[in-house]
Protein backbone atom coordinates (compact mmCIF):
# COMPACT_ATOMS: atom_id res chain seq x y z
CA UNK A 1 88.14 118.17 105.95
CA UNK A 2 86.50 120.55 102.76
CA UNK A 3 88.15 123.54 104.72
CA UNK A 4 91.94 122.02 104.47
CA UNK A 5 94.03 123.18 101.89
CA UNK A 6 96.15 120.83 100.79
CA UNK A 7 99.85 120.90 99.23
CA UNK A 8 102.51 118.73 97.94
CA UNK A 9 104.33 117.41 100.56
CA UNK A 10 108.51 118.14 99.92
CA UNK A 11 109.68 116.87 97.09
CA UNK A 12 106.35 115.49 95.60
CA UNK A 13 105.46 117.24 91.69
CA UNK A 14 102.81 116.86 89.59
CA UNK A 15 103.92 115.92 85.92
CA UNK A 16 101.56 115.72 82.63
CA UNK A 17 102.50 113.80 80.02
CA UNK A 18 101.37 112.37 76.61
CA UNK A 19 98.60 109.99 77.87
CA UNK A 20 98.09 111.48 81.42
CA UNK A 21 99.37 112.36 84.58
CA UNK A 22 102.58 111.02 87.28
CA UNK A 23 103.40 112.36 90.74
CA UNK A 24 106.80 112.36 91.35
CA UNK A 25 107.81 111.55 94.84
CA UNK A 26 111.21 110.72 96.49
CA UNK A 27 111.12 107.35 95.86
CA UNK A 28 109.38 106.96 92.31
CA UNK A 29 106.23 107.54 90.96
CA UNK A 30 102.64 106.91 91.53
CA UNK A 31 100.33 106.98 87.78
CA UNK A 32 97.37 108.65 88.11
CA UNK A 33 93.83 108.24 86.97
CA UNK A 34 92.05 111.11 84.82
CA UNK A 35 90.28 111.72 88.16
CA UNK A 36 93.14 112.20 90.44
CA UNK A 37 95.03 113.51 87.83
CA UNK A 38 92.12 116.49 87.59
CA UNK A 39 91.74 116.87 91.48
CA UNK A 40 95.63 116.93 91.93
CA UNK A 41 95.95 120.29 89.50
CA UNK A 42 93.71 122.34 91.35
CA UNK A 43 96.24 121.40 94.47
CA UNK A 44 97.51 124.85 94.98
CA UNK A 45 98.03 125.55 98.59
CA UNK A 46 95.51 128.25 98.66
CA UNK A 47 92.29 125.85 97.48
CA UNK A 48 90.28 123.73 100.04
CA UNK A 49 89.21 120.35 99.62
CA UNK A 50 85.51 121.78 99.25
CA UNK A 51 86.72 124.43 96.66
CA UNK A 52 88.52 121.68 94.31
CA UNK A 53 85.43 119.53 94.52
CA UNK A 54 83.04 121.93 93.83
CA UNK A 55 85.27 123.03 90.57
CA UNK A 56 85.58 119.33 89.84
CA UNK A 57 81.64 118.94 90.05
CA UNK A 58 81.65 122.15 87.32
CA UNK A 59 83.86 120.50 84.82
CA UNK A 60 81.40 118.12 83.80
CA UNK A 61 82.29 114.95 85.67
CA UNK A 62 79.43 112.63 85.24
CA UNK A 63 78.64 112.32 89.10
CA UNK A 64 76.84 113.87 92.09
CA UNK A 65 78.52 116.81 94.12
CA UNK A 66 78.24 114.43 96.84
CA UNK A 67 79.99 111.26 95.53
CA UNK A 68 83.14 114.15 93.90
CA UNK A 69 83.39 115.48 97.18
CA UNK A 70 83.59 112.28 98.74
CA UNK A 71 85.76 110.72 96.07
CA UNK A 72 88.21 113.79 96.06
CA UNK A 73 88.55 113.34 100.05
CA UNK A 74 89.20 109.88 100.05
CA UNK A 75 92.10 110.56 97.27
CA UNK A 76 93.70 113.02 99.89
CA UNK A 77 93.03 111.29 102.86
CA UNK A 78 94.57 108.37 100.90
CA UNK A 79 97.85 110.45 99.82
CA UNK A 80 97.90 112.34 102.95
CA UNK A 81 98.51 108.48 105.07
CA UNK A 82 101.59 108.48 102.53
CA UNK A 83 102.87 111.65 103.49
CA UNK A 84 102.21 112.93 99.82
CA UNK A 85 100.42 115.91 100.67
CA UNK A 86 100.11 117.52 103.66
């Protein structure tokens, strides 16, 4: 799974505003955590999973590489089984 790049799925955003970060998807929204909010703005479509963790694990997030990169694949995996990202 660290070599998938992932995307929005159709008609899924990401949207900062005062106080954090939304996804808008085609039937409402889903509020974010700071976390999810960081790993879902390095979603691209040309970063993989690995790649987003490993810039995650730079930006000072007070955690192992291993426990980010397992964190940031659950999220995915998580958002994937709602056809969020693909």
């Amino acid at each position: 799974m660290d070599a998938d790049v992932p995307a929005f799925a159709r008609g899924v955003r990401l949207k900062r505003q005062a106080g954090g970060a939304i996804l808008l998807v085609p039937e409402g929204i889903v509020t974010l955590n700071p976390t999810a909010a960081a790993a879902l703005a390095l979603v691209d479509g040309t970063r993989t999973v690995g790649e987003i963790a490993a810039t995650l694990g730079d930006g000072g997030f007070a955690a192992p590489d291993g426990e980010i990169a397992r964190d940031v694949r659950d999220l995915f995996a998580r958002l994937r089984a709602r056809h969020l990202l693909r």
